[in-house]
PDB file of N, CA and C in Angstrom:
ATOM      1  N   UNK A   1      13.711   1.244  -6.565  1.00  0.00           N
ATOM      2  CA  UNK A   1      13.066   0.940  -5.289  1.00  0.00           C
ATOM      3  C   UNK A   1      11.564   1.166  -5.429  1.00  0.00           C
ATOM      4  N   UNK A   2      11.049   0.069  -4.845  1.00  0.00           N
ATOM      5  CA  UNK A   2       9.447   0.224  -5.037  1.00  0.00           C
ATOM      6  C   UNK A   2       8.710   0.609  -3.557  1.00  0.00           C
ATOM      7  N   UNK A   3       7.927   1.002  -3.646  1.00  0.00           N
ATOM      8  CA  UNK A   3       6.769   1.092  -2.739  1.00  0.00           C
ATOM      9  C   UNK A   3       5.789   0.766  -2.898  1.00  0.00           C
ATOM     10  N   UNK A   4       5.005   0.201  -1.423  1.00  0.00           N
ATOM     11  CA  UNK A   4       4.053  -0.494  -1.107  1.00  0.00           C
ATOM     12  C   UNK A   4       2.869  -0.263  -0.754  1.00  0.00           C
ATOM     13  N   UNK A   5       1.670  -0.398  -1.400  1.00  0.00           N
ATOM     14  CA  UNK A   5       0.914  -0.285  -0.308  1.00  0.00           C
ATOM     15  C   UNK A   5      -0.693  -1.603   0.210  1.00  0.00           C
ATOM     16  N   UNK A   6      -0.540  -1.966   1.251  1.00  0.00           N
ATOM     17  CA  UNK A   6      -1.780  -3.016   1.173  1.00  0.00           C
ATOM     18  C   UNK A   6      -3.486  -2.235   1.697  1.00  0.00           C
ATOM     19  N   UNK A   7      -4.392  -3.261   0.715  1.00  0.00           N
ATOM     20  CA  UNK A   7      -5.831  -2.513   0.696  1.00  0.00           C
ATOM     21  C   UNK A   7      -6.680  -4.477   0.036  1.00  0.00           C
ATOM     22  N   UNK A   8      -7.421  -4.031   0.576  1.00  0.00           N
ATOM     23  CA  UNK A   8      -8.767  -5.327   0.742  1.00  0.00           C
ATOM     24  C   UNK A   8      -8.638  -5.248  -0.666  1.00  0.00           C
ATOM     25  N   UNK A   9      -8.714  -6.926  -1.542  1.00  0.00           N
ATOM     26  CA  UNK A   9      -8.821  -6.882  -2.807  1.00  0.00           C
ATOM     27  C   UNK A   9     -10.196  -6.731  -3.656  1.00  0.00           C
ATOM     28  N   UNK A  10     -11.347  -6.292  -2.780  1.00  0.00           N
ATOM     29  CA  UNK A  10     -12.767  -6.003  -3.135  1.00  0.00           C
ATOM     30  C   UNK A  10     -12.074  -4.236  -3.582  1.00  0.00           C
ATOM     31  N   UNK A  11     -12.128  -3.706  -2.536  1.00  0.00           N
ATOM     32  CA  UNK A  11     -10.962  -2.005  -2.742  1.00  0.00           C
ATOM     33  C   UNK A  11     -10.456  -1.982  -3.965  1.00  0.00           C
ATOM     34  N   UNK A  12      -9.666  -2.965  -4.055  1.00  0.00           N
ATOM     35  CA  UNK A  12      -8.573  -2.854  -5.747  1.00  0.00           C
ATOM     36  C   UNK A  12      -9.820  -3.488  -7.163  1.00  0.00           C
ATOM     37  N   UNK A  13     -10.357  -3.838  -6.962  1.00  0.00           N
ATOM     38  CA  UNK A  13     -10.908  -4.476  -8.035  1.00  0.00           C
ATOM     39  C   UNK A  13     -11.762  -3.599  -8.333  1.00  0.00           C
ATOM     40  N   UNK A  14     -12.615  -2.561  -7.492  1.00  0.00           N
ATOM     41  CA  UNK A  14     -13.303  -1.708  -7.666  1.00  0.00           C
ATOM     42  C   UNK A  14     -12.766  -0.252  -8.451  1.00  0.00           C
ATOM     43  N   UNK A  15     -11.510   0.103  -7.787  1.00  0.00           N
ATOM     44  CA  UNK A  15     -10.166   0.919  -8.398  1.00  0.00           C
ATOM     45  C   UNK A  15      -9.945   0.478  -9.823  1.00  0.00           C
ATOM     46  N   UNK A  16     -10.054  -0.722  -9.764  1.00  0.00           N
ATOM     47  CA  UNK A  16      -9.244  -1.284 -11.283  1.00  0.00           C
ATOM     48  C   UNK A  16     -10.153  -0.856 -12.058  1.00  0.00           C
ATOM     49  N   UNK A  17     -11.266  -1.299 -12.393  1.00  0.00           N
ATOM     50  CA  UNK A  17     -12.862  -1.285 -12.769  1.00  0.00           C
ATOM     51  C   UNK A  17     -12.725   0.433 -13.036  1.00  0.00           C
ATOM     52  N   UNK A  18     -12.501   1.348 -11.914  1.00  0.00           N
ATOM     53  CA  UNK A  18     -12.598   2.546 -12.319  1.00  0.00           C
ATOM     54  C   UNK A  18     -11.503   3.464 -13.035  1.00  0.00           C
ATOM     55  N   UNK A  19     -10.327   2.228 -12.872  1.00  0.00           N
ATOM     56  CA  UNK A  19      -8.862   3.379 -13.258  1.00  0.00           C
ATOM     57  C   UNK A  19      -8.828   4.214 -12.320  1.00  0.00           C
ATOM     58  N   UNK A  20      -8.870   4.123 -11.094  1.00  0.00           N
ATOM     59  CA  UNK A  20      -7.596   4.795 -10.108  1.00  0.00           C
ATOM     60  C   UNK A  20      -8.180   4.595  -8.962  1.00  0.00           C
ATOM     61  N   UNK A  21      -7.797   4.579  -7.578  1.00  0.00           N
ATOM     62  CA  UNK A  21      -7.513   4.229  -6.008  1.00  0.00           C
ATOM     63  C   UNK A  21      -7.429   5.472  -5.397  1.00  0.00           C
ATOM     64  N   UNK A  22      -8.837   5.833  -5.025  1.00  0.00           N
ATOM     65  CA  UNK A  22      -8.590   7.081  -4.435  1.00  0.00           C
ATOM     66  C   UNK A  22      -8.129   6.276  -2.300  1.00  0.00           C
ATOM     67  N   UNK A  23      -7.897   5.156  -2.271  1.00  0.00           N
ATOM     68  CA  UNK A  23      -7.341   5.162  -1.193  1.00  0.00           C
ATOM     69  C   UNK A  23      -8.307   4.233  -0.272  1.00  0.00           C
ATOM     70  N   UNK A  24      -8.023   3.838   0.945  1.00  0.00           N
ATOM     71  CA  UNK A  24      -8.916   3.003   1.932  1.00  0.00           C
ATOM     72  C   UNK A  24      -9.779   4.224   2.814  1.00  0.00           C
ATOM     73  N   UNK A  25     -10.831   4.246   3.274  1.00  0.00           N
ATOM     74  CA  UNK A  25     -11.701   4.331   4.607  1.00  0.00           C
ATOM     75  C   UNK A  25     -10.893   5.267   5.230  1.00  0.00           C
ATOM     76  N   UNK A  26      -9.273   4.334   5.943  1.00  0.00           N
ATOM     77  CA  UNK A  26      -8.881   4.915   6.809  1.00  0.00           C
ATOM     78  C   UNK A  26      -8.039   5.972   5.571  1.00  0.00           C
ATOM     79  N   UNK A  27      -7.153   6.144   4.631  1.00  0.00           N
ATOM     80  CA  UNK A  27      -6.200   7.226   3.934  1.00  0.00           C
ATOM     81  C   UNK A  27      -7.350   8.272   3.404  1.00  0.00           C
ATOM     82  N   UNK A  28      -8.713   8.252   3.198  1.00  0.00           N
ATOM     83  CA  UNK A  28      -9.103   9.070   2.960  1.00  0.00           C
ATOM     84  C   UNK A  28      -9.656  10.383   4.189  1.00  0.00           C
ATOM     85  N   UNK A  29      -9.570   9.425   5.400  1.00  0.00           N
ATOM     86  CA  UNK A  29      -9.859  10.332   6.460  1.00  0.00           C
ATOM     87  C   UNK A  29      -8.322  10.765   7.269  1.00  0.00           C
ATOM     88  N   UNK A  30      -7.276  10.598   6.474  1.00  0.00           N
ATOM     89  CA  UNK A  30      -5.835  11.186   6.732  1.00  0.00           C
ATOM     90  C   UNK A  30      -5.588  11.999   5.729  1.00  0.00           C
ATOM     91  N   UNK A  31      -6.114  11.579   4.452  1.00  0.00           N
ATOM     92  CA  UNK A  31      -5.838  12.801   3.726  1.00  0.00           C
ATOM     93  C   UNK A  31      -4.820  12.268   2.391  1.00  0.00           C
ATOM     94  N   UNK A  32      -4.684  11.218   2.601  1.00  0.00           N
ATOM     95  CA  UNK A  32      -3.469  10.630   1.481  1.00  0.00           C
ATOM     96  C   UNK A  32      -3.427   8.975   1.963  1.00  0.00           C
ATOM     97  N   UNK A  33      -3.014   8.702   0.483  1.00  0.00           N
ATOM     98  CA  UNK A  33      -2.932   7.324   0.521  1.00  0.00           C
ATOM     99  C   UNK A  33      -1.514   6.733   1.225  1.00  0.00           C
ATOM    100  N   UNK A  34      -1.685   5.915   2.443  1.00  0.00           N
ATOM    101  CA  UNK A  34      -0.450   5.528   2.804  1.00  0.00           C
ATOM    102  C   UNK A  34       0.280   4.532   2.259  1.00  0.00           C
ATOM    103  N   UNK A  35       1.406   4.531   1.696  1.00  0.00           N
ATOM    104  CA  UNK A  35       2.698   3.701   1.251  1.00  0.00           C
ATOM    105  C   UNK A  35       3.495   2.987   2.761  1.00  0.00           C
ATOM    106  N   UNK A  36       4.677   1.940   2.027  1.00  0.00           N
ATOM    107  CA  UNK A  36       5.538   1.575   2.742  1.00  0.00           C
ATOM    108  C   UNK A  36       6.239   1.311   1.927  1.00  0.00           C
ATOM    109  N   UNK A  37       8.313   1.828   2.631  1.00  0.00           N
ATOM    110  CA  UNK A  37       9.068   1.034   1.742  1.00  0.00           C
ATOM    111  C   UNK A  37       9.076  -0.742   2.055  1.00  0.00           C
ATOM    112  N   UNK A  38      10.001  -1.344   1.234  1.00  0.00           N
ATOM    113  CA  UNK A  38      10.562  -2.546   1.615  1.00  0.00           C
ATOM    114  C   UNK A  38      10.863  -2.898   2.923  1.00  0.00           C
ATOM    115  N   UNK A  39      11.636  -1.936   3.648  1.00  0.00           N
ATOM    116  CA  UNK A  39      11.804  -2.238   4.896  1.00  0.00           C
ATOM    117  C   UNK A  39      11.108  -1.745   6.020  1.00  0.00           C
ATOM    118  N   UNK A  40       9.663  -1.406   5.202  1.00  0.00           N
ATOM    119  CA  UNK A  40       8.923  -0.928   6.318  1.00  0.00           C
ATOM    120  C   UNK A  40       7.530  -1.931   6.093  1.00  0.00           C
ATOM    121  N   UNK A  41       7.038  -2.124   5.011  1.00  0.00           N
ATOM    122  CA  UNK A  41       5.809  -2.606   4.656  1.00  0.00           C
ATOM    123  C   UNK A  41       5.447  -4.341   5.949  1.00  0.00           C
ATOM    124  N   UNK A  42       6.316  -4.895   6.156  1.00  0.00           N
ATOM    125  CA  UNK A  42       5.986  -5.958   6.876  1.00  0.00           C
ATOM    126  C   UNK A  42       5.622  -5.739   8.415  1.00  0.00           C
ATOM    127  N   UNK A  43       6.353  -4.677   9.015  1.00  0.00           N
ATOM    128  CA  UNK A  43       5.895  -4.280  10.414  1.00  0.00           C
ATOM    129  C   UNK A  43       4.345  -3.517   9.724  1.00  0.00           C
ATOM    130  N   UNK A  44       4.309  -2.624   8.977  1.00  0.00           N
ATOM    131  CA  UNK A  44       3.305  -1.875   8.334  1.00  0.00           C
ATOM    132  C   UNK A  44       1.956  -3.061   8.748  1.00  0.00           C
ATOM    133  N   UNK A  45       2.426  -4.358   7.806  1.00  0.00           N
ATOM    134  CA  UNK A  45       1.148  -5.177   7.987  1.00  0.00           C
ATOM    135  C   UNK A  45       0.515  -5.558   9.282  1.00  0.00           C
ATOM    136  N   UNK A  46       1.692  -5.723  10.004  1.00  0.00           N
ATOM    137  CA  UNK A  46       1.491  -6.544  11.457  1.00  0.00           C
ATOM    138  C   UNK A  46       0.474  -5.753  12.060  1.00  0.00           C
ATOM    139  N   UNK A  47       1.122  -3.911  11.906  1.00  0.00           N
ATOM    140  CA  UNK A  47       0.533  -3.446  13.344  1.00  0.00           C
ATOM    141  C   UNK A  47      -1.218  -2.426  12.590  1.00  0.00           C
ATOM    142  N   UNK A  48      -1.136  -3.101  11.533  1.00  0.00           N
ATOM    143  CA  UNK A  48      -2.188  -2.350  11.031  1.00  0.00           C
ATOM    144  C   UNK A  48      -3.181  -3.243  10.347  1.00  0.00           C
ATOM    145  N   UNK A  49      -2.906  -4.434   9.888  1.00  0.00           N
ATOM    146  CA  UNK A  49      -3.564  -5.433   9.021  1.00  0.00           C
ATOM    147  C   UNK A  49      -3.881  -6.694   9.741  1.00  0.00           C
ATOM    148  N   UNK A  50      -3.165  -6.676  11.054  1.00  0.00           N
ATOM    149  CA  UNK A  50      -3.175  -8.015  11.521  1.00  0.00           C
ATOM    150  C   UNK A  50      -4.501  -8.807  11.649  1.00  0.00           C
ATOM    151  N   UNK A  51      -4.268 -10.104  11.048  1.00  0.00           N
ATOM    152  CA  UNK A  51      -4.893 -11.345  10.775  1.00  0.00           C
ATOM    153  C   UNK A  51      -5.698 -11.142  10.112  1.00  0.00           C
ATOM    154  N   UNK A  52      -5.640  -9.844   8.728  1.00  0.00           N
ATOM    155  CA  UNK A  52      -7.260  -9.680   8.093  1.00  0.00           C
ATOM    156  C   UNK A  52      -6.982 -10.356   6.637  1.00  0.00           C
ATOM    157  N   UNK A  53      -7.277 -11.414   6.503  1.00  0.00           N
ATOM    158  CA  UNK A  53      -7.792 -12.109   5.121  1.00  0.00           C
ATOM    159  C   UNK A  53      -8.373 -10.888   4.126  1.00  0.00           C
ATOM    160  N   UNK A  54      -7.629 -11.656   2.393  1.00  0.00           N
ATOM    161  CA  UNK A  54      -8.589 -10.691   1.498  1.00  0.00           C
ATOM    162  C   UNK A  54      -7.779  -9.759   1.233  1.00  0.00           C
ATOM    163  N   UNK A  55      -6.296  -9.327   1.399  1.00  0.00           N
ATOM    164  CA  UNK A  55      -5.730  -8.855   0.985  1.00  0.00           C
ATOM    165  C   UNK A  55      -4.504  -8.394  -0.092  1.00  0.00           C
ATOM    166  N   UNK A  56      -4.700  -7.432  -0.942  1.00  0.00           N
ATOM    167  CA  UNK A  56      -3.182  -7.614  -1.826  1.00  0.00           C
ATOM    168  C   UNK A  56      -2.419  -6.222  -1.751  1.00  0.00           C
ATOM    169  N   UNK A  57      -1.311  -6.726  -2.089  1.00  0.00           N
ATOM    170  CA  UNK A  57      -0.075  -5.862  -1.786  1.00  0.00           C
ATOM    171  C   UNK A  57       0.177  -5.305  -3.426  1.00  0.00           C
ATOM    172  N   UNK A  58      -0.244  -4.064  -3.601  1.00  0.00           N
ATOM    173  CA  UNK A  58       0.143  -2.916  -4.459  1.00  0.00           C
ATOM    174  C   UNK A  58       1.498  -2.491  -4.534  1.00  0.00           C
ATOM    175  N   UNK A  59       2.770  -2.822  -5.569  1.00  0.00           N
ATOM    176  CA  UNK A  59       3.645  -2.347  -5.766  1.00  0.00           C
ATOM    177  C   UNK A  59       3.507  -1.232  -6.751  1.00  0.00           C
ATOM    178  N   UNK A  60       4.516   0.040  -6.036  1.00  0.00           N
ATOM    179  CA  UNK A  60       4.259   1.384  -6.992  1.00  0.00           C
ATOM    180  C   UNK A  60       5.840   1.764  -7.317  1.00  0.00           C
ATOM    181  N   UNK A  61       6.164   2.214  -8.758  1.00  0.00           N
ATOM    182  CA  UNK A  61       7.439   2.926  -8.762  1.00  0.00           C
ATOM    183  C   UNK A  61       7.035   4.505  -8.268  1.00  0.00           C
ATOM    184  N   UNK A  62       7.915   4.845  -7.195  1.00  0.00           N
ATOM    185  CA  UNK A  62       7.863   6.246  -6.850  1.00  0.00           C
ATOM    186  C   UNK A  62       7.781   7.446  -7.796  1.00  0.00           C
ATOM    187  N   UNK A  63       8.791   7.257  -8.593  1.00  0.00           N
ATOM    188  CA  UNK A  63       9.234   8.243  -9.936  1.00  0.00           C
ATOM    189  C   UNK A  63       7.930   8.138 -10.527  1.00  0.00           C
ATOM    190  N   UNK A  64       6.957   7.296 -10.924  1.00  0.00           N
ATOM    191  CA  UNK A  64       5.467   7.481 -11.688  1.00  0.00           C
ATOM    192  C   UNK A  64       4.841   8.495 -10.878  1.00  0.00           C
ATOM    193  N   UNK A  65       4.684   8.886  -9.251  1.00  0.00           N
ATOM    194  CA  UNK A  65       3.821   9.877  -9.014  1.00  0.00           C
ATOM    195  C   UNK A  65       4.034  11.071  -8.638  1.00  0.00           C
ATOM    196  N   UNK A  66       5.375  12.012  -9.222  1.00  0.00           N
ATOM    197  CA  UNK A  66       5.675  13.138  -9.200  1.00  0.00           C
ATOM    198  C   UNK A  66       5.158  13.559  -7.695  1.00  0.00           C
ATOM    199  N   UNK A  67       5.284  14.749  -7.922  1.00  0.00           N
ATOM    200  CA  UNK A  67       5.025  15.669  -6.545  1.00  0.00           C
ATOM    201  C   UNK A  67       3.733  15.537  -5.524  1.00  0.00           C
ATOM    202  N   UNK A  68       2.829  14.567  -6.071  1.00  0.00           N
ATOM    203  CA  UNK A  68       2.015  14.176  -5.293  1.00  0.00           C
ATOM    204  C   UNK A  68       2.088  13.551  -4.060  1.00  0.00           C
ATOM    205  N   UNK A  69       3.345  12.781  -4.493  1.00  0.00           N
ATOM    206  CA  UNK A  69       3.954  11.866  -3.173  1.00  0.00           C
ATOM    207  C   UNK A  69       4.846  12.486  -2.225  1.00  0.00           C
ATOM    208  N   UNK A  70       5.249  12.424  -0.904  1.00  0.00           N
ATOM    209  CA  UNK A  70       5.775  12.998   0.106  1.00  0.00           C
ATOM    210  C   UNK A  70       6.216  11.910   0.801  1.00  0.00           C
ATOM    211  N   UNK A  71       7.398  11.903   1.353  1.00  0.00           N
ATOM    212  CA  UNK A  71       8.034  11.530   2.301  1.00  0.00           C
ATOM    213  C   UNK A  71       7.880  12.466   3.887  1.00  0.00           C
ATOM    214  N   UNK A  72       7.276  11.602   4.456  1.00  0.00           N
ATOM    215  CA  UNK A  72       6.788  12.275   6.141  1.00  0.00           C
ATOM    216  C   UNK A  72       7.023  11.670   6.750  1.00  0.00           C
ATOM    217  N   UNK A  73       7.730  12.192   7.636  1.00  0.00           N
ATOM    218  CA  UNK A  73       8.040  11.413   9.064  1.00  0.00           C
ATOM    219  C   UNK A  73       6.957  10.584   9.800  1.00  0.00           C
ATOM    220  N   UNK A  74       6.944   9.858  10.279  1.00  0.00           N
ATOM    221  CA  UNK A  74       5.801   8.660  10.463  1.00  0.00           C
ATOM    222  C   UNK A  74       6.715   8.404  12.213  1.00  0.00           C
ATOM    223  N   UNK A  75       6.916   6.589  12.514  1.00  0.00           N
ATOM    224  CA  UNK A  75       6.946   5.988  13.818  1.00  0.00           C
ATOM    225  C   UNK A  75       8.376   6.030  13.772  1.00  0.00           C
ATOM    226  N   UNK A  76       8.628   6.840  14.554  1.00  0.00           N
ATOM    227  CA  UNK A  76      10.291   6.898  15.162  1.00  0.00           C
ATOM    228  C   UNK A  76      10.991   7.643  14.460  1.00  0.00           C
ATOM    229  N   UNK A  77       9.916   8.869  13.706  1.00  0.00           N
ATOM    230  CA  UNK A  77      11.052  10.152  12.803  1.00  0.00           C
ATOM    231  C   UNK A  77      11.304   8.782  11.183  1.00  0.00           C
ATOM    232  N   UNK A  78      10.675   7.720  10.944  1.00  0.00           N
ATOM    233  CA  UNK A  78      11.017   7.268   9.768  1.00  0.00           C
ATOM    234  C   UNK A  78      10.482   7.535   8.876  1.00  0.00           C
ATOM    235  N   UNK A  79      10.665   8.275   7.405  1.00  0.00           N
ATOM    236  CA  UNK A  79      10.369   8.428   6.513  1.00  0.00           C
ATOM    237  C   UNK A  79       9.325   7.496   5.941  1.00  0.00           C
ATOM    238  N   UNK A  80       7.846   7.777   5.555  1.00  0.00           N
ATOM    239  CA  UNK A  80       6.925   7.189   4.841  1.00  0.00           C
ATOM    240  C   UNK A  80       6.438   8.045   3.574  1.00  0.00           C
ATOM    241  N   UNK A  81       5.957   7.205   2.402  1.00  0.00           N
ATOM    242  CA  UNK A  81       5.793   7.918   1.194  1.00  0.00           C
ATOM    243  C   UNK A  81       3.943   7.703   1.441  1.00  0.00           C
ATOM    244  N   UNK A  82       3.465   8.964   1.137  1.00  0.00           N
ATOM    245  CA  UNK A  82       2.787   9.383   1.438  1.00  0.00           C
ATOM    246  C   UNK A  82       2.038  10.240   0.133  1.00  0.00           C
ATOM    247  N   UNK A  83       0.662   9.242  -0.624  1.00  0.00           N
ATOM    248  CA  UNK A  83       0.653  10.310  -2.013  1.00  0.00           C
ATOM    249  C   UNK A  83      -0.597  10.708  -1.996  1.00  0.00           C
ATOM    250  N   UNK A  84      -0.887  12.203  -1.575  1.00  0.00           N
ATOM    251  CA  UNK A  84      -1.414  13.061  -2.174  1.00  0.00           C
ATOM    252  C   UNK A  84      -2.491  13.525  -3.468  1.00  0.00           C
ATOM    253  N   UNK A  85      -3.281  12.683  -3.225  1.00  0.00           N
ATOM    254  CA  UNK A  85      -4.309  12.288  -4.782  1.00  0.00           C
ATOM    255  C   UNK A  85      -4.560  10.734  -5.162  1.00  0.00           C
ATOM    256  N   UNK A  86      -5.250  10.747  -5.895  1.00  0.00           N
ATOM    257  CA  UNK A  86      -5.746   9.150  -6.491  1.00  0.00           C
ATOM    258  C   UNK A  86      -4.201   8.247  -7.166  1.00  0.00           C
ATOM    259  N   UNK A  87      -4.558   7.481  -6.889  1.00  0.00           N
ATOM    260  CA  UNK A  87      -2.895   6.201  -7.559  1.00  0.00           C
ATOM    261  C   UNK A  87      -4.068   6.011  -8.900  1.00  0.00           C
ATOM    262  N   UNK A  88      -3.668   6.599 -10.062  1.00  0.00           N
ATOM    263  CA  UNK A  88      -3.592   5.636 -11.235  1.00  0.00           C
ATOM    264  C   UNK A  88      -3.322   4.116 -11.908  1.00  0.00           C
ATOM    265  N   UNK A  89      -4.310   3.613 -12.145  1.00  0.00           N
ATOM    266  CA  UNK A  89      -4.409   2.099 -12.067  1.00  0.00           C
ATOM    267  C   UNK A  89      -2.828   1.737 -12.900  1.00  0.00           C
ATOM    268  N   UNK A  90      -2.844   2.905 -14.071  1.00  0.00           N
ATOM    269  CA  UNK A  90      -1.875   2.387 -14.703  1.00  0.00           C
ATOM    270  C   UNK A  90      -0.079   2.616 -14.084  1.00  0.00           C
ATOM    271  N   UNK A  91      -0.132   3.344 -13.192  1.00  0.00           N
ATOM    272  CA  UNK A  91       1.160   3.614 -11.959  1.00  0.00           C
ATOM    273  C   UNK A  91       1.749   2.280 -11.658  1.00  0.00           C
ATOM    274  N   UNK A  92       0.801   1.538 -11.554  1.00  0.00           N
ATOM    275  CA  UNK A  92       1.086   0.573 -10.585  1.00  0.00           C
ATOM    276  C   UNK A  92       1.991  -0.943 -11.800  1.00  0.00           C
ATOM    277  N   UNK A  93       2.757  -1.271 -11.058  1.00  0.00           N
ATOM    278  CA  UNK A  93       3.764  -2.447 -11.341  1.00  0.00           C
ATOM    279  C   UNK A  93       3.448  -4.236 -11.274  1.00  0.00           C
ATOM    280  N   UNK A  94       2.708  -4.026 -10.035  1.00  0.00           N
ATOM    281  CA  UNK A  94       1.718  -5.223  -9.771  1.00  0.00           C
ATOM    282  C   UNK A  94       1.229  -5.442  -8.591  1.00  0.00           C
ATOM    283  N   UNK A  95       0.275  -6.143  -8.495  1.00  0.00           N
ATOM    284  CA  UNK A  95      -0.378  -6.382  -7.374  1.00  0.00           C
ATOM    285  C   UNK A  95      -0.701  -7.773  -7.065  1.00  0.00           C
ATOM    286  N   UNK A  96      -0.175  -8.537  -5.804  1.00  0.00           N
ATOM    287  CA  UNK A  96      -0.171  -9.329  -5.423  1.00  0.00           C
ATOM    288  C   UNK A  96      -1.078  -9.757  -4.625  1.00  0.00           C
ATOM    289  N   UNK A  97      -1.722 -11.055  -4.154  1.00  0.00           N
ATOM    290  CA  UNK A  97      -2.279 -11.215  -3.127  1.00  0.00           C
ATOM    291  C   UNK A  97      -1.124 -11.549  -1.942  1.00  0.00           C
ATOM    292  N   UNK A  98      -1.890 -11.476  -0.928  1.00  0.00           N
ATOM    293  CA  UNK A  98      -1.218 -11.433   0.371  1.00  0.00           C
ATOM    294  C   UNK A  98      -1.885 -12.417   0.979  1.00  0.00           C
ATOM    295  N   UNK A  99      -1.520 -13.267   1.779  1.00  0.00           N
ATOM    296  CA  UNK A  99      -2.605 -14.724   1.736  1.00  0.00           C
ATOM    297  C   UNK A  99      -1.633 -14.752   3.693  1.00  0.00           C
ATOM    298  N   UNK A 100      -2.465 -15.335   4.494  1.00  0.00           N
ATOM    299  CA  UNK A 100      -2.194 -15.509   6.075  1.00  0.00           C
ATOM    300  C   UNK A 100      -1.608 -16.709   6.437  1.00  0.00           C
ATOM    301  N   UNK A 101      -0.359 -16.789   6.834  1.00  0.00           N
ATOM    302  CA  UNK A 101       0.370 -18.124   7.108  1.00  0.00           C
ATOM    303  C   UNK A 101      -0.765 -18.994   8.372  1.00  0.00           C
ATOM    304  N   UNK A 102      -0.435 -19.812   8.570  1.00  0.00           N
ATOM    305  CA  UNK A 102      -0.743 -20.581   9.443  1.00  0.00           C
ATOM    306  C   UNK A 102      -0.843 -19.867  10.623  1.00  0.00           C
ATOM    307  N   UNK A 103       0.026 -19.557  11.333  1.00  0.00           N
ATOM    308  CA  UNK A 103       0.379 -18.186  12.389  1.00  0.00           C
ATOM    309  C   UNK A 103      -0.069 -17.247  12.679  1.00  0.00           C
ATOM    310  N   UNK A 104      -1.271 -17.082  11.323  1.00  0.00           N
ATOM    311  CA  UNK A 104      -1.942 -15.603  10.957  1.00  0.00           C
ATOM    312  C   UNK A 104      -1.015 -14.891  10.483  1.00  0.00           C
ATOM    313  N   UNK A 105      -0.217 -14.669  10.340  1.00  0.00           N
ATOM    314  CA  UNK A 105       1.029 -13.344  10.114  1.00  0.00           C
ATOM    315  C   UNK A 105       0.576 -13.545   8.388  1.00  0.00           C
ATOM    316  N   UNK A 106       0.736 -11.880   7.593  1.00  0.00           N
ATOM    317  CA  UNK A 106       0.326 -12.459   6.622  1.00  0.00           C
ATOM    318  C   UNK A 106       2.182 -12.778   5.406  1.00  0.00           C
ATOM    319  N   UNK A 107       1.814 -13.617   4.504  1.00  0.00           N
ATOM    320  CA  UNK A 107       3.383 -14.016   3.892  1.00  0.00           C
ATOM    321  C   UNK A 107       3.283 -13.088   2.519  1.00  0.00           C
ATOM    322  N   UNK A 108       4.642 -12.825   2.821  1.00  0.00           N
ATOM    323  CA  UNK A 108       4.848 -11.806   1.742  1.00  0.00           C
ATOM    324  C   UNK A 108       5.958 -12.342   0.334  1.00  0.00           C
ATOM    325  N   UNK A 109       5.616 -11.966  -0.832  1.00  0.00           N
ATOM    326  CA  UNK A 109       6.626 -12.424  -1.801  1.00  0.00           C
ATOM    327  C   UNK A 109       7.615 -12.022  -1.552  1.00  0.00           C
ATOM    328  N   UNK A 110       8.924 -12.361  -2.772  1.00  0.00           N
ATOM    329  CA  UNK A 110      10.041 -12.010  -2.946  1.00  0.00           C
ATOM    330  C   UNK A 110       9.691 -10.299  -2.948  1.00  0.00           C
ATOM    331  N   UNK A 111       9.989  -9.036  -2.350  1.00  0.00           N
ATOM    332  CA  UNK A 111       9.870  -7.864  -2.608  1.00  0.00           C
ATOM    333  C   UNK A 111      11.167  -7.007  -3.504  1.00  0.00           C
ATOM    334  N   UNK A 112      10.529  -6.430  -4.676  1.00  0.00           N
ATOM    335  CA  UNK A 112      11.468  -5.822  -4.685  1.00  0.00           C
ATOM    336  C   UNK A 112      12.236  -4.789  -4.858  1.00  0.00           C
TER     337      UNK A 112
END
């Protein structure tokens, strides 16, 4: 099972460039970089990303970030992974762009 997380692809390219993601604007003034699972990452986008162009979707295997990561109760008591320090460029599985349907809503790949 993977986890998710989306960030402006100017953000990631700058991360890449440096070898590691210390996080967006907003996760550094929470304190940790926010994740989503599979069945959370698409409401995730709606109520937090909505209609913003320029984005890609960061897939992470959990098991790569040891005890850094946390599961915390988040919207409605649901479990969110939640990591604790910089994401290592090399953690990561792949990163996709995230591109805005017609609708604005943004379309997401096969996840998996």
């Amino acid at each position: 099972m993977l986890i998710y997380h989306i960030c402006r692809r100017e953000e990631w390219e700058q991360a890449s460039a440096a070898g590691r993601y210390r996080g967006s604007t907003q996760d550094r003034a929470d304190g940790f970089i926010h994740f989503s699972t599979r069945e959370t990452v698409i409401e995730s986008a709606a109520r937090h990303r909505a209609r913003q162009a320029g984005l890609v979707l960061v897939a992470v295997d959990p098991a790569r970030l040891g005890a850094a990561l946390r599961w915390e109760p988040s919207r409605g008591g649901i479990l969110f992974p939640h990591l604790y320090g910089a994401l290592e460029i090399g953690d990561v599985v792949s990163v996709r762009d995230l591109p805005l349907g017609p609708d604005g809503k943004h379309l997401f790949p096969v996840l998996d």
